[in-house]
N, C-alpha and C. Protein backbone atom coordinates (compact mmCIF):
# COMPACT_ATOMS: atom_id res chain seq x y z
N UNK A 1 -20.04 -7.99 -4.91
CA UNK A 1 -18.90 -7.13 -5.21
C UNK A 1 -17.88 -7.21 -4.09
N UNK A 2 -16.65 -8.01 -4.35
CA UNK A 2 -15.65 -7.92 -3.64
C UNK A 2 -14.65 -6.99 -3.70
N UNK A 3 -14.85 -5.80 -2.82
CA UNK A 3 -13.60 -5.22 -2.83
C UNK A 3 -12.69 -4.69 -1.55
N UNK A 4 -11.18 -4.77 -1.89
CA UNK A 4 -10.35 -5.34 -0.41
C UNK A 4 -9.53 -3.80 -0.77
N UNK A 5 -8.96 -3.47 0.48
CA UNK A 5 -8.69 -1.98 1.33
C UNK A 5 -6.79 -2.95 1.20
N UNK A 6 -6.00 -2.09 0.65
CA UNK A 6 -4.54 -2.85 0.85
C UNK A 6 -3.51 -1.66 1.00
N UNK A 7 -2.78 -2.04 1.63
CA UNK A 7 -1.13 -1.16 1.96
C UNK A 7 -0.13 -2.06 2.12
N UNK A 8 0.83 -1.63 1.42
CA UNK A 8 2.13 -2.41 1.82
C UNK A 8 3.38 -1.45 2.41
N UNK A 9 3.75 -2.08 2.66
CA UNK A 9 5.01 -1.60 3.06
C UNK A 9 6.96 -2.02 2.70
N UNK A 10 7.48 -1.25 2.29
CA UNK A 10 8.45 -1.63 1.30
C UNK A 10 10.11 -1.14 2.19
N UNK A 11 10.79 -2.22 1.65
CA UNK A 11 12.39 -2.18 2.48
C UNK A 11 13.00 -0.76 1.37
N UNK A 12 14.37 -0.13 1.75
CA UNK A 12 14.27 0.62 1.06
C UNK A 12 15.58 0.30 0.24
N UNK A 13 16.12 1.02 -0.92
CA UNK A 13 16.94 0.58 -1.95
C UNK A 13 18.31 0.62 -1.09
N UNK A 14 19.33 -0.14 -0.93
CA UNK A 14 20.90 -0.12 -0.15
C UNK A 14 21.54 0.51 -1.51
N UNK A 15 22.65 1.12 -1.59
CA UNK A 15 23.45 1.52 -2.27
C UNK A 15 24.87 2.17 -1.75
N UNK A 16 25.94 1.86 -2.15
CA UNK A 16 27.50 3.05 -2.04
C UNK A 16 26.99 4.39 -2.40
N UNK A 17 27.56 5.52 -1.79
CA UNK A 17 27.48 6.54 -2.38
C UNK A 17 28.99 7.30 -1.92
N UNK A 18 28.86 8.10 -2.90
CA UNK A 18 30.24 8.94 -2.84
C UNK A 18 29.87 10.37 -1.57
N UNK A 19 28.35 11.06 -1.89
CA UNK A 19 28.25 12.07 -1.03
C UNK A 19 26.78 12.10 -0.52
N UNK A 20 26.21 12.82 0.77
CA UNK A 20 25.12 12.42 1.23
C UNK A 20 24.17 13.53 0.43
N UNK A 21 24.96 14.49 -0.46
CA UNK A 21 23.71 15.57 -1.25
C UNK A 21 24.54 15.96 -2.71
N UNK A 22 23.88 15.93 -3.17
CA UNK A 22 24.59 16.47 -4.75
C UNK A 22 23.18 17.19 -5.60
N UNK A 23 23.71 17.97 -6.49
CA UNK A 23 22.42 18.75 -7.24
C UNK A 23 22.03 17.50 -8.26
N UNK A 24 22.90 16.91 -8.19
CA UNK A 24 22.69 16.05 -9.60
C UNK A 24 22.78 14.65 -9.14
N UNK A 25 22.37 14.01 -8.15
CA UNK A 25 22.47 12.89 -7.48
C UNK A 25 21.90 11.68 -8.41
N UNK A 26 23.12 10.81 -8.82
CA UNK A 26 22.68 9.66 -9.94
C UNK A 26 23.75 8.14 -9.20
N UNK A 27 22.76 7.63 -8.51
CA UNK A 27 23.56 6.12 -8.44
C UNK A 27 23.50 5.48 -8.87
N UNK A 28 24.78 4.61 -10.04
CA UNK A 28 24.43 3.22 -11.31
C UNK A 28 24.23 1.96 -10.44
N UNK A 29 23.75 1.75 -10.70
CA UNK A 29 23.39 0.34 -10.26
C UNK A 29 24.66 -0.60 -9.85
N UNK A 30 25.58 -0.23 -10.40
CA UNK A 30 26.93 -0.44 -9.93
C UNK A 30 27.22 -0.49 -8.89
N UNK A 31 26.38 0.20 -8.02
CA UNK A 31 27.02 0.45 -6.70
C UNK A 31 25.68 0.33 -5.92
N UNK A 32 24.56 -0.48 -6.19
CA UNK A 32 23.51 -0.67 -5.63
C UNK A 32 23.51 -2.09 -4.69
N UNK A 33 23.69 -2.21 -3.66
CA UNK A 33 23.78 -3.40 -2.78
C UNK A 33 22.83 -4.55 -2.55
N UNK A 34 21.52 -3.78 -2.70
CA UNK A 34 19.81 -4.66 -2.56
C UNK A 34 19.14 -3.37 -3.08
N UNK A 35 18.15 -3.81 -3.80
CA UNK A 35 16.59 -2.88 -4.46
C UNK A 35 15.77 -3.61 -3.35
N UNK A 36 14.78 -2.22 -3.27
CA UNK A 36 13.27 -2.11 -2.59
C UNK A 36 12.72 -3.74 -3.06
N UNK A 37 12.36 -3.92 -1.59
CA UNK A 37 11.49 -5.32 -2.12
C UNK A 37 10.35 -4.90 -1.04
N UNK A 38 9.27 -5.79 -0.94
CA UNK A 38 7.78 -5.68 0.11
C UNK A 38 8.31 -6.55 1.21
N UNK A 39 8.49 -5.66 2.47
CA UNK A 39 8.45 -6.08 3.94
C UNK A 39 7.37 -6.61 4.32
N UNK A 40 6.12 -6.39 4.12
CA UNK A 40 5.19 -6.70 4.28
C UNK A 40 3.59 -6.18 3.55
N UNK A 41 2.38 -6.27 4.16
CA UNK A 41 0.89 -5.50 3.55
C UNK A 41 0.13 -6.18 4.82
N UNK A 42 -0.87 -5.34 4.74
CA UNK A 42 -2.43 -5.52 5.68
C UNK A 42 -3.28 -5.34 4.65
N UNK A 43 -4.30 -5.95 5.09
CA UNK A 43 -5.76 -5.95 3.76
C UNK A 43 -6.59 -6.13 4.68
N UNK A 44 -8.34 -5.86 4.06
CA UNK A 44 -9.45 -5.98 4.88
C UNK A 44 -10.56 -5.71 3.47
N UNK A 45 -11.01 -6.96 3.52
CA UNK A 45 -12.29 -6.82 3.09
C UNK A 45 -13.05 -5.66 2.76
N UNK A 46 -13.66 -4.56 2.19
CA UNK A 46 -14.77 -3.67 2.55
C UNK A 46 -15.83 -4.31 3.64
N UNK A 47 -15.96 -3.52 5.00
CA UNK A 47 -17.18 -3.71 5.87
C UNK A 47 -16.84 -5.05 6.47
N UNK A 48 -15.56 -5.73 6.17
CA UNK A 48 -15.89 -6.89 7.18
C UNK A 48 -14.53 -6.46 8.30
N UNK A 49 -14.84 -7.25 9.48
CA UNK A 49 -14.06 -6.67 10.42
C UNK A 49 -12.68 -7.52 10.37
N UNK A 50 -12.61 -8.50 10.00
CA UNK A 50 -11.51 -9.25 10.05
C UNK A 50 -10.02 -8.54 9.21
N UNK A 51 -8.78 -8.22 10.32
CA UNK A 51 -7.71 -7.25 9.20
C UNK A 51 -6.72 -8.54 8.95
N UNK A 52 -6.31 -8.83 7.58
CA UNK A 52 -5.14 -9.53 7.24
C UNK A 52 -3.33 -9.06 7.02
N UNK A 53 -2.68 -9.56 7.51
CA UNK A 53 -1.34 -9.23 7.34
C UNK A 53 -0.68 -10.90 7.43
N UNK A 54 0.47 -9.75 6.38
CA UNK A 54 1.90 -10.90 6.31
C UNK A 54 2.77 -10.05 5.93
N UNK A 55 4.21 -10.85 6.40
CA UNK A 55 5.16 -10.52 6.27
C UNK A 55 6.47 -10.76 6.17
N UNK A 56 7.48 -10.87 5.25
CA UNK A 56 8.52 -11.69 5.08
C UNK A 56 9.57 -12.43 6.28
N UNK A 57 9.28 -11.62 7.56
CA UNK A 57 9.80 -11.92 8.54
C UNK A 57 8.79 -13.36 9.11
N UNK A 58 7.96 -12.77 9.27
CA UNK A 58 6.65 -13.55 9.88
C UNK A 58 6.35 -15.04 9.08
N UNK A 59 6.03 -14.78 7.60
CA UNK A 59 6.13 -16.15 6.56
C UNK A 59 6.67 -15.98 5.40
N UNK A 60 8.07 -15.39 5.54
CA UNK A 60 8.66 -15.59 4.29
C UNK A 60 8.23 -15.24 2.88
N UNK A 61 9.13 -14.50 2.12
CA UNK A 61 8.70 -13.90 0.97
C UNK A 61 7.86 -14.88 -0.07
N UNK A 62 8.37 -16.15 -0.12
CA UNK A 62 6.80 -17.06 -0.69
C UNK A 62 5.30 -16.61 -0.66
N UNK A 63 5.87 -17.50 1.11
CA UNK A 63 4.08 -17.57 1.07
C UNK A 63 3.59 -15.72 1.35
N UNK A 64 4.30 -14.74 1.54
CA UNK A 64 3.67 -13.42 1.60
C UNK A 64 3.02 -13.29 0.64
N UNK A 65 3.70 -13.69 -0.48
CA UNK A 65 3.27 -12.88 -1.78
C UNK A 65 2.02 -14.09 -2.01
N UNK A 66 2.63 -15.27 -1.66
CA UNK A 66 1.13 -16.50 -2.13
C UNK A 66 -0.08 -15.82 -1.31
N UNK A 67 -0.27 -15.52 -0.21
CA UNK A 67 -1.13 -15.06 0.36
C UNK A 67 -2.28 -13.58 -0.36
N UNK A 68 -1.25 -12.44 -0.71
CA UNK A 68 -1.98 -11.74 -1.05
C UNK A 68 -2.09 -11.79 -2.52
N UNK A 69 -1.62 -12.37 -3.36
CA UNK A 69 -1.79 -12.74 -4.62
C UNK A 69 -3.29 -13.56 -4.63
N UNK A 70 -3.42 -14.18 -3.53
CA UNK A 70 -4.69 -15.16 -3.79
C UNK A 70 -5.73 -13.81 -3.32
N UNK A 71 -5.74 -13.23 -2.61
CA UNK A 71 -6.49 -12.12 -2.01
C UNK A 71 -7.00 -11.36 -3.45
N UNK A 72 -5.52 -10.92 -4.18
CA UNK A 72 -6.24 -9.94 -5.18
C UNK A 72 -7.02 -11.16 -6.87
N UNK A 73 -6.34 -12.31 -6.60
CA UNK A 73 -7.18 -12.94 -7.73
C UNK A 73 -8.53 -12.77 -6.88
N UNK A 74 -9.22 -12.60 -6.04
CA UNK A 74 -10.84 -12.64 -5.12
C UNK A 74 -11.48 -11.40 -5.67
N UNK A 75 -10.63 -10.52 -5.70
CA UNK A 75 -10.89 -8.97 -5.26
C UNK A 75 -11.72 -8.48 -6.70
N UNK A 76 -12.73 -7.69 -6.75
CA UNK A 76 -13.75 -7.26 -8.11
C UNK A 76 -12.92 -6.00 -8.06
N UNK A 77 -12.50 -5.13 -6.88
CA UNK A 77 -11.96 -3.75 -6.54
C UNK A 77 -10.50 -3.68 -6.00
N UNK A 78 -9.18 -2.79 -6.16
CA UNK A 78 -8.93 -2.83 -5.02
C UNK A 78 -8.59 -1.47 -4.86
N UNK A 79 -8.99 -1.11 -3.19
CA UNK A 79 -8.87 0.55 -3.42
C UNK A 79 -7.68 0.61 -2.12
N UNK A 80 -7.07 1.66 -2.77
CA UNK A 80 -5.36 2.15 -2.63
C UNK A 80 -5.08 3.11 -2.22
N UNK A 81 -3.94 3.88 -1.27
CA UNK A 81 -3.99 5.53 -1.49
C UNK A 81 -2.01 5.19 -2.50
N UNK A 82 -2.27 5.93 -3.51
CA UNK A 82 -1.08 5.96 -4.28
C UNK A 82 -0.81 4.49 -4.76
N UNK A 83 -1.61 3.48 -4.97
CA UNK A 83 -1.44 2.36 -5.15
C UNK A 83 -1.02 1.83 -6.50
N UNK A 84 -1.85 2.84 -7.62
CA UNK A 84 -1.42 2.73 -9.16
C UNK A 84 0.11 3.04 -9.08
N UNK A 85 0.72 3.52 -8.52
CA UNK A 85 1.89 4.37 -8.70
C UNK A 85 2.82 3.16 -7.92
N UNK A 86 2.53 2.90 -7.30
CA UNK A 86 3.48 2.61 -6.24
C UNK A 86 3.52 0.90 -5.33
N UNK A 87 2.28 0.45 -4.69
CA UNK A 87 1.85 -0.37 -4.43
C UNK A 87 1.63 -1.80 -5.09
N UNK A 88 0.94 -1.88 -6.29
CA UNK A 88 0.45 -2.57 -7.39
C UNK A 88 1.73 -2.89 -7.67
N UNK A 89 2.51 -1.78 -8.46
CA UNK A 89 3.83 -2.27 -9.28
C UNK A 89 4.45 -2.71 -8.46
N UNK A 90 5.02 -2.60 -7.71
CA UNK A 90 5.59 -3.48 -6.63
C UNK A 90 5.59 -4.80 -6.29
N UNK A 91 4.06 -4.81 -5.77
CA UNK A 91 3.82 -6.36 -6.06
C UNK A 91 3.99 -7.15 -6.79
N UNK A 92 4.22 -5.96 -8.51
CA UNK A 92 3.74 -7.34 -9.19
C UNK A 92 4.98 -7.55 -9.75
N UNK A 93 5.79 -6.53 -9.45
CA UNK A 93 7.61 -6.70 -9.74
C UNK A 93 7.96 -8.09 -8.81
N UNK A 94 7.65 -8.10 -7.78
CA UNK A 94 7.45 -9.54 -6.58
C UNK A 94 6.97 -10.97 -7.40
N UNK A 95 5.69 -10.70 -7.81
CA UNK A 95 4.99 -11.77 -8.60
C UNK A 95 6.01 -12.02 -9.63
N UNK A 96 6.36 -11.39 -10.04
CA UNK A 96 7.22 -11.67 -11.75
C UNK A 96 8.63 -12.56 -11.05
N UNK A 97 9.41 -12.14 -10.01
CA UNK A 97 10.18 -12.68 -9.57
C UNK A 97 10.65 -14.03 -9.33
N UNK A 98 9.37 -14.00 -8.15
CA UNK A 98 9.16 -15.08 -7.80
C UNK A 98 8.46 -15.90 -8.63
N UNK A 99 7.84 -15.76 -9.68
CA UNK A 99 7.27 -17.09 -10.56
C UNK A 99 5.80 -16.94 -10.86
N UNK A 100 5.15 -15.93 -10.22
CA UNK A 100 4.07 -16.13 -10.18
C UNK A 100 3.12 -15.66 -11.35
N UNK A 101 1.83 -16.07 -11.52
CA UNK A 101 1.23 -15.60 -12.98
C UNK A 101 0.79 -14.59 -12.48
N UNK A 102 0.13 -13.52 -13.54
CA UNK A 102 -0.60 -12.20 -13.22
C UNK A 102 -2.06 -12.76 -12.14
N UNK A 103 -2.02 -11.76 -11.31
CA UNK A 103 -3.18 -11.78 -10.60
C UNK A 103 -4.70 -11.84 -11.58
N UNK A 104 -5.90 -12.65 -11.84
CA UNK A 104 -7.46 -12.26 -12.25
C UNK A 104 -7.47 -11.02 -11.93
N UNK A 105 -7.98 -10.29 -13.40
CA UNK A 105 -8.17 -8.87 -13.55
C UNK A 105 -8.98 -8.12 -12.63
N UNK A 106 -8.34 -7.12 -11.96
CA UNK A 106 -9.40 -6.47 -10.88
C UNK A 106 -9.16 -5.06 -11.39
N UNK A 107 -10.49 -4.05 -10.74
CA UNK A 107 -10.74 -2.72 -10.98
C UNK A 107 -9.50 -2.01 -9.71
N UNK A 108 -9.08 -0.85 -9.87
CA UNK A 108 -8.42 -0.08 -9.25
C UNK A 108 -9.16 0.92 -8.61
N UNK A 109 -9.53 1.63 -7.58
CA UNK A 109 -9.85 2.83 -6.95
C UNK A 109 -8.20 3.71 -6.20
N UNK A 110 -7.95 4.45 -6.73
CA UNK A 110 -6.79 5.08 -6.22
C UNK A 110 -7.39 6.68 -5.07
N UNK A 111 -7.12 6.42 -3.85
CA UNK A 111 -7.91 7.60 -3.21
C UNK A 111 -6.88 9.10 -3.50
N UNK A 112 -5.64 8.25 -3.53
CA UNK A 112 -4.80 9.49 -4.13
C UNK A 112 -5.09 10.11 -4.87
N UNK A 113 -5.02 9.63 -5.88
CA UNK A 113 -5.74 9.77 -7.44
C UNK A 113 -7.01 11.00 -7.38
N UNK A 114 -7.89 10.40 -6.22
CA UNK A 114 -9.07 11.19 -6.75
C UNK A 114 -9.24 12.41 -5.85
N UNK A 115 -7.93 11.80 -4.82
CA UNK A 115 -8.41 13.38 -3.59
C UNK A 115 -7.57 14.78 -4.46
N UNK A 116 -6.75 13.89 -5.40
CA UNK A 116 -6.08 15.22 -6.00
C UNK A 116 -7.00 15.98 -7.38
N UNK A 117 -8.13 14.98 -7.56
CA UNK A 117 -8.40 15.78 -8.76
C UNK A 117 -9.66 16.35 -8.25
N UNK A 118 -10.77 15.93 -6.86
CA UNK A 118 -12.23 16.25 -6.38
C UNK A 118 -11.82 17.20 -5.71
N UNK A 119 -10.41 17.63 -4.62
CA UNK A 119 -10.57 17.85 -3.56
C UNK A 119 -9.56 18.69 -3.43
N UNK A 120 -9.78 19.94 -2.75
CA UNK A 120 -8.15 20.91 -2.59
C UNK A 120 -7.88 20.60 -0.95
N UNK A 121 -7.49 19.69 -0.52
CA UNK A 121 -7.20 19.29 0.67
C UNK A 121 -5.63 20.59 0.55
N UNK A 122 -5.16 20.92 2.16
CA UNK A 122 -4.10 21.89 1.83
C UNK A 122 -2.84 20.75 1.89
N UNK A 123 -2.97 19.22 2.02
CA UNK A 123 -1.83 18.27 2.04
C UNK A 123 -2.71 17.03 1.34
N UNK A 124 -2.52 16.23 0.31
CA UNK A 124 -2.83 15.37 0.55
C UNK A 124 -2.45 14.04 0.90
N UNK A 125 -1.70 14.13 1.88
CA UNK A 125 -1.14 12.94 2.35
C UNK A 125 -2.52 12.30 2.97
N UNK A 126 -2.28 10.65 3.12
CA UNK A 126 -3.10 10.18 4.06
C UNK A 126 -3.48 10.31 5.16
N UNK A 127 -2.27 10.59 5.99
CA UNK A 127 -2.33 11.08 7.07
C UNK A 127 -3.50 12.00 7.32
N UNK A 128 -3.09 13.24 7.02
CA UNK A 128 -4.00 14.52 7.03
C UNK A 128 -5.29 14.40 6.71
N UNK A 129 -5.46 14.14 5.14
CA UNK A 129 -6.90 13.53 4.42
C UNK A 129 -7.71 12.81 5.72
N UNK A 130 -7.06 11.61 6.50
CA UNK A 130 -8.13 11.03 7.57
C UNK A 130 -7.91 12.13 8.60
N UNK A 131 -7.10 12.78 9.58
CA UNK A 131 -7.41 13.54 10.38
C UNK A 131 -8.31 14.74 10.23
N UNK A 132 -8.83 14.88 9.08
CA UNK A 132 -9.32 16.16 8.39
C UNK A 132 -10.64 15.45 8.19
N UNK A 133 -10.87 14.21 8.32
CA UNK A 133 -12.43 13.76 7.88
C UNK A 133 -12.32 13.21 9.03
N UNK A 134 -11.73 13.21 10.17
CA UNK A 134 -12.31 12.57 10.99
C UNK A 134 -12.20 10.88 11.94
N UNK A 135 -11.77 10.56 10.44
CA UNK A 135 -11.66 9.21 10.71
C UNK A 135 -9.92 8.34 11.39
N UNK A 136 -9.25 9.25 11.74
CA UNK A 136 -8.06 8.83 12.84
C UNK A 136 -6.90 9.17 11.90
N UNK A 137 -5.94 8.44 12.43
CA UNK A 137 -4.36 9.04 11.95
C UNK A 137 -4.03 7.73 11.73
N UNK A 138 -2.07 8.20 11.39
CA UNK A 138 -1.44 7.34 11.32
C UNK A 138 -0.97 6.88 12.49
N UNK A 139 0.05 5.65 12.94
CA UNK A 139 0.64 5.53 13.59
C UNK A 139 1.98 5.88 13.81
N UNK A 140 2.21 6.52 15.12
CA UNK A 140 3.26 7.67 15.41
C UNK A 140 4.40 6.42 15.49
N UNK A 141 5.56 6.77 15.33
CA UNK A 141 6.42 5.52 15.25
C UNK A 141 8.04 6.54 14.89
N UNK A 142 9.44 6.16 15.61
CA UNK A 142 10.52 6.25 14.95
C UNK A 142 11.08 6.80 13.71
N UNK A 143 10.35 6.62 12.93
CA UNK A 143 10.77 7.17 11.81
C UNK A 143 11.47 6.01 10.63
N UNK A 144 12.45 6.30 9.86
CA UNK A 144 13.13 5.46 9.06
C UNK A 144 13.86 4.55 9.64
N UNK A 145 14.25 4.36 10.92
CA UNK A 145 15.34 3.39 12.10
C UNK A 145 14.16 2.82 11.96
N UNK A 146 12.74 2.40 12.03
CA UNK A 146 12.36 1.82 12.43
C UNK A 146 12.45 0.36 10.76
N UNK A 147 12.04 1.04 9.90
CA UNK A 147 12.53 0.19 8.97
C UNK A 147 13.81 -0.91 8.76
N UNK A 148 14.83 -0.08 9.35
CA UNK A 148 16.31 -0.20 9.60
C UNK A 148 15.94 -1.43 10.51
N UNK A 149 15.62 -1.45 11.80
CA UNK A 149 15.13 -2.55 12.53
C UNK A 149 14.60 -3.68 11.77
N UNK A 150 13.63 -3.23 11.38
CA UNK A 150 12.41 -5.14 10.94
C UNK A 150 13.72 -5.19 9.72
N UNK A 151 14.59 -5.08 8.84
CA UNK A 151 15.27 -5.48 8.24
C UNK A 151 16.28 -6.30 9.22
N UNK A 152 16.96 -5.93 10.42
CA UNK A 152 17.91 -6.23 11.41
C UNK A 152 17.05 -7.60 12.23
N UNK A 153 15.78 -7.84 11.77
CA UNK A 153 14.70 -8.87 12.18
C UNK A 153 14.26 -8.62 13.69
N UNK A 154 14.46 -7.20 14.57
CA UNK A 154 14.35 -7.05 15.26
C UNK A 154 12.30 -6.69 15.50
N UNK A 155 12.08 -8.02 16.32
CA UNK A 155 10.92 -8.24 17.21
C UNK A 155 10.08 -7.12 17.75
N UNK A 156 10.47 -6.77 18.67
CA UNK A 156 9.52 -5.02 18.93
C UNK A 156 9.66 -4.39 17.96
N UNK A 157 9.88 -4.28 16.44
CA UNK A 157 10.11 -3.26 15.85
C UNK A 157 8.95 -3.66 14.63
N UNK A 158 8.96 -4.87 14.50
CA UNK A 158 8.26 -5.79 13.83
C UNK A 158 6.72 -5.70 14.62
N UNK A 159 6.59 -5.73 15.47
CA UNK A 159 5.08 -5.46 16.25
C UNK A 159 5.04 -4.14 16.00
N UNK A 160 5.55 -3.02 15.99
CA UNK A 160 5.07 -1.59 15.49
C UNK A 160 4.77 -1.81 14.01
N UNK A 161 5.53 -2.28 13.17
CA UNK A 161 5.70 -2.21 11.68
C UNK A 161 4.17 -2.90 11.58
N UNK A 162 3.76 -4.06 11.97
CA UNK A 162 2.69 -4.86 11.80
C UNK A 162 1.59 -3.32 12.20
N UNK A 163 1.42 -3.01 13.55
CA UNK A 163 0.62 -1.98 13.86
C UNK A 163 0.16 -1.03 12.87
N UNK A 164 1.29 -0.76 12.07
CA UNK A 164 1.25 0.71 11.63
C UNK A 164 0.76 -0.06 10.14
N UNK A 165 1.01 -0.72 9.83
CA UNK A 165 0.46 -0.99 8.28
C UNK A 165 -0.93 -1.33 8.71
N UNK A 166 -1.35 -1.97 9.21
CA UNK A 166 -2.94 -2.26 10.15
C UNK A 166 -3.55 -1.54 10.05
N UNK A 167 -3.31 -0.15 10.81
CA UNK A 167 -3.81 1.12 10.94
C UNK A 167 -4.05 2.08 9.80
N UNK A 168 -3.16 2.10 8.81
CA UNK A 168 -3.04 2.56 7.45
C UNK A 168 -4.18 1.77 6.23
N UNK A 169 -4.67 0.86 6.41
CA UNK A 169 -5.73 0.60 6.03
C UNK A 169 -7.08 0.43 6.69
N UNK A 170 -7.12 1.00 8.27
CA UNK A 170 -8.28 1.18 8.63
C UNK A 170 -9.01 2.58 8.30
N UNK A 171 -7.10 3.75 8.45
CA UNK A 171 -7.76 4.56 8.10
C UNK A 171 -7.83 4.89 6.35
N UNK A 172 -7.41 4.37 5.97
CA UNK A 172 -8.01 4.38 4.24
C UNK A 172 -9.28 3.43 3.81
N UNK A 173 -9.64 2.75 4.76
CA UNK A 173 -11.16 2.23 4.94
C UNK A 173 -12.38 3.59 4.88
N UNK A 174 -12.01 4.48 6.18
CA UNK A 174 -12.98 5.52 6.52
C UNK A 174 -12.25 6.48 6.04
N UNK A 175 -11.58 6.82 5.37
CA UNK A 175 -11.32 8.39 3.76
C UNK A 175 -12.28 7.48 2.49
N UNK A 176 -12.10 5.57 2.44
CA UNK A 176 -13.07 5.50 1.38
C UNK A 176 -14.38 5.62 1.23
N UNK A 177 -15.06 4.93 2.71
CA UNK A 177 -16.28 5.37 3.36
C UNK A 177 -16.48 6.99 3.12
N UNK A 178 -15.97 7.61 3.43
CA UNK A 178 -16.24 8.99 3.75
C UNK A 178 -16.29 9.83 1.97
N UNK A 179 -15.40 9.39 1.54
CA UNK A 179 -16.06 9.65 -0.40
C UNK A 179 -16.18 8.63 -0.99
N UNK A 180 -17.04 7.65 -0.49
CA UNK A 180 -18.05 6.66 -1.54
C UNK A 180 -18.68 7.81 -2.48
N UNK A 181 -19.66 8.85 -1.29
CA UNK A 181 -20.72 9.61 -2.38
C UNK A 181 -20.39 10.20 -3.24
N UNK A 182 -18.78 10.20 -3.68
CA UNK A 182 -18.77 11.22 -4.15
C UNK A 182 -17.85 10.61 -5.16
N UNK A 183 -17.95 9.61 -5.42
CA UNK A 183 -17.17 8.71 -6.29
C UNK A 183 -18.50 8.20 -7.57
N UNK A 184 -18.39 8.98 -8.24
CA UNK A 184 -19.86 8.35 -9.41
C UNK A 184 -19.19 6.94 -10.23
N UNK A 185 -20.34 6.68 -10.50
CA UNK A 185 -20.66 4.98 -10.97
C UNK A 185 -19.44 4.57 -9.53
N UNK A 186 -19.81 4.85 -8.19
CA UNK A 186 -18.34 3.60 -8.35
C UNK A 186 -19.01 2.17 -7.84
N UNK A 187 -18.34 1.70 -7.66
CA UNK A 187 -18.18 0.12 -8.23
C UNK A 187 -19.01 -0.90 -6.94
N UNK A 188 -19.23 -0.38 -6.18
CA UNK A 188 -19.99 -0.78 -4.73
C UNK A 188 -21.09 -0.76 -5.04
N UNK A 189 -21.51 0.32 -5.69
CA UNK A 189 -23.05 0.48 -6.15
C UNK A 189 -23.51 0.14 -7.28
N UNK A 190 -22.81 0.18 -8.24
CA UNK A 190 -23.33 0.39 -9.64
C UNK A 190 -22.40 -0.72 -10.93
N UNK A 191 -21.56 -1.57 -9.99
CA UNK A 191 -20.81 -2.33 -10.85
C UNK A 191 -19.94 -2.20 -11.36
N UNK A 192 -19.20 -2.87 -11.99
CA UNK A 192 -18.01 -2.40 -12.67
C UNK A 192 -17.93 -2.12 -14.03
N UNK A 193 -19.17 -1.71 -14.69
CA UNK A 193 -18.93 -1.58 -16.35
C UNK A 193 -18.30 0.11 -15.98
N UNK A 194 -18.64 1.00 -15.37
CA UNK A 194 -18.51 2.09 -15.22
C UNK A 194 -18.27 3.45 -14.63
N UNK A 195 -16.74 2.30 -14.12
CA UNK A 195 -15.66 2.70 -13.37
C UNK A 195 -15.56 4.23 -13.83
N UNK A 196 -15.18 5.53 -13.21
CA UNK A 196 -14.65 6.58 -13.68
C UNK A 196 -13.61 6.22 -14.44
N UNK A 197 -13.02 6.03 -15.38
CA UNK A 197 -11.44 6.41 -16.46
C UNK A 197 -10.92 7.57 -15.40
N UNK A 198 -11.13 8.43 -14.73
CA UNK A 198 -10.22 8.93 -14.12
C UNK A 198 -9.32 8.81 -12.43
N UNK A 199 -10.26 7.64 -12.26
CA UNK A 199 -9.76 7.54 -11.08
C UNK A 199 -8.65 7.05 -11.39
């Protein structure tokens, strides 16, 4: 049973705008400069120590996406925090782009997903969820300038960005470790005929 731990990380949408707040805030595409594309992702095996990253700066939006595209055709699992939502589609808005065929069918584990329906955490961000079990944080970093940077191709900013996606799947490694038990049929143990439908 192969299953791989993934985060990406995404540029954010450019657009004109007329005002910085409105009740009714609607920008047409008309006035959209560049859409969200993937800056980069880190991955890791379950239990093996080796962490993978790429990144459009680093090898170009090709081979990024060739890279983890071959990762998830491997993968029996892949477990995510907000990944159904957010992560996945992304990628595969990337894949479609660029040319590529659908990834070999893999199972989903969403930790989002399940910390909101097992668990009354009082946040469930990732963040919190691992400082609350124990298993570490995020990486403290700038804020949105820092994005602003690795777009500007700026080098030190790009070694944090690498850091912090790294870290974001070590600690969604140990929140998955930490509710394996509590994840029935899941897929480590018992295979994949009998995945929860609700995760």
């Amino acid at each position: 049973m192969k299953v791989l731990l993934l985060d990406i990380e995404t540029a954010p949408n450019i657009a004109y705008v007329w005002e910085l707040w409105s009740k009714h805030m609607f920008i047409p595409t008309t006035q959209l400069i560049d859409s969200r594309y993937v800056l980069c992702w880190a991955a890791k095996w379950h239990n093996k120590d080796r962490m993978m990253f790429s990144s459009v700066e680093q090898d170009g939006p090709k081979h990024m996406l060739r890279s983890i595209h071959s990762l998830l055709n491997q993968a029996d699992v892949v477990v995510h925090y907000n990944g159904k939502k957010f992560d996945i589609p992304a990628l595969n808005k990337e894949f479609l782009i660029h040319g590529f065929q659908p990834p070999a069918h893999y199972k989903q584990i969403d930790l989002l997903t399940f910390t909101r329906s097992r668990f009354k955490f009082v946040s469930n961000k990732l963040d919190y969820v691992a400082k609350t079990l124990g298993v570490g944080q995020k990486v403290r970093h700038k804020g949105f300038e820092l994005w602003i940077e690795c777009m500007a191709h700026d080098s030190e900013a790009w070694k944090q960005m690498e850091t912090y996606n790294k870290q974001d799947v070590i600690i969604l490694e140990g929140v998955y470790n930490k509710m394996l038990p509590w994840i029935k049929d899941n897929p480590t143990n018992r295979g994949l005929a009998k995945i929860l439908k609700d995760l």
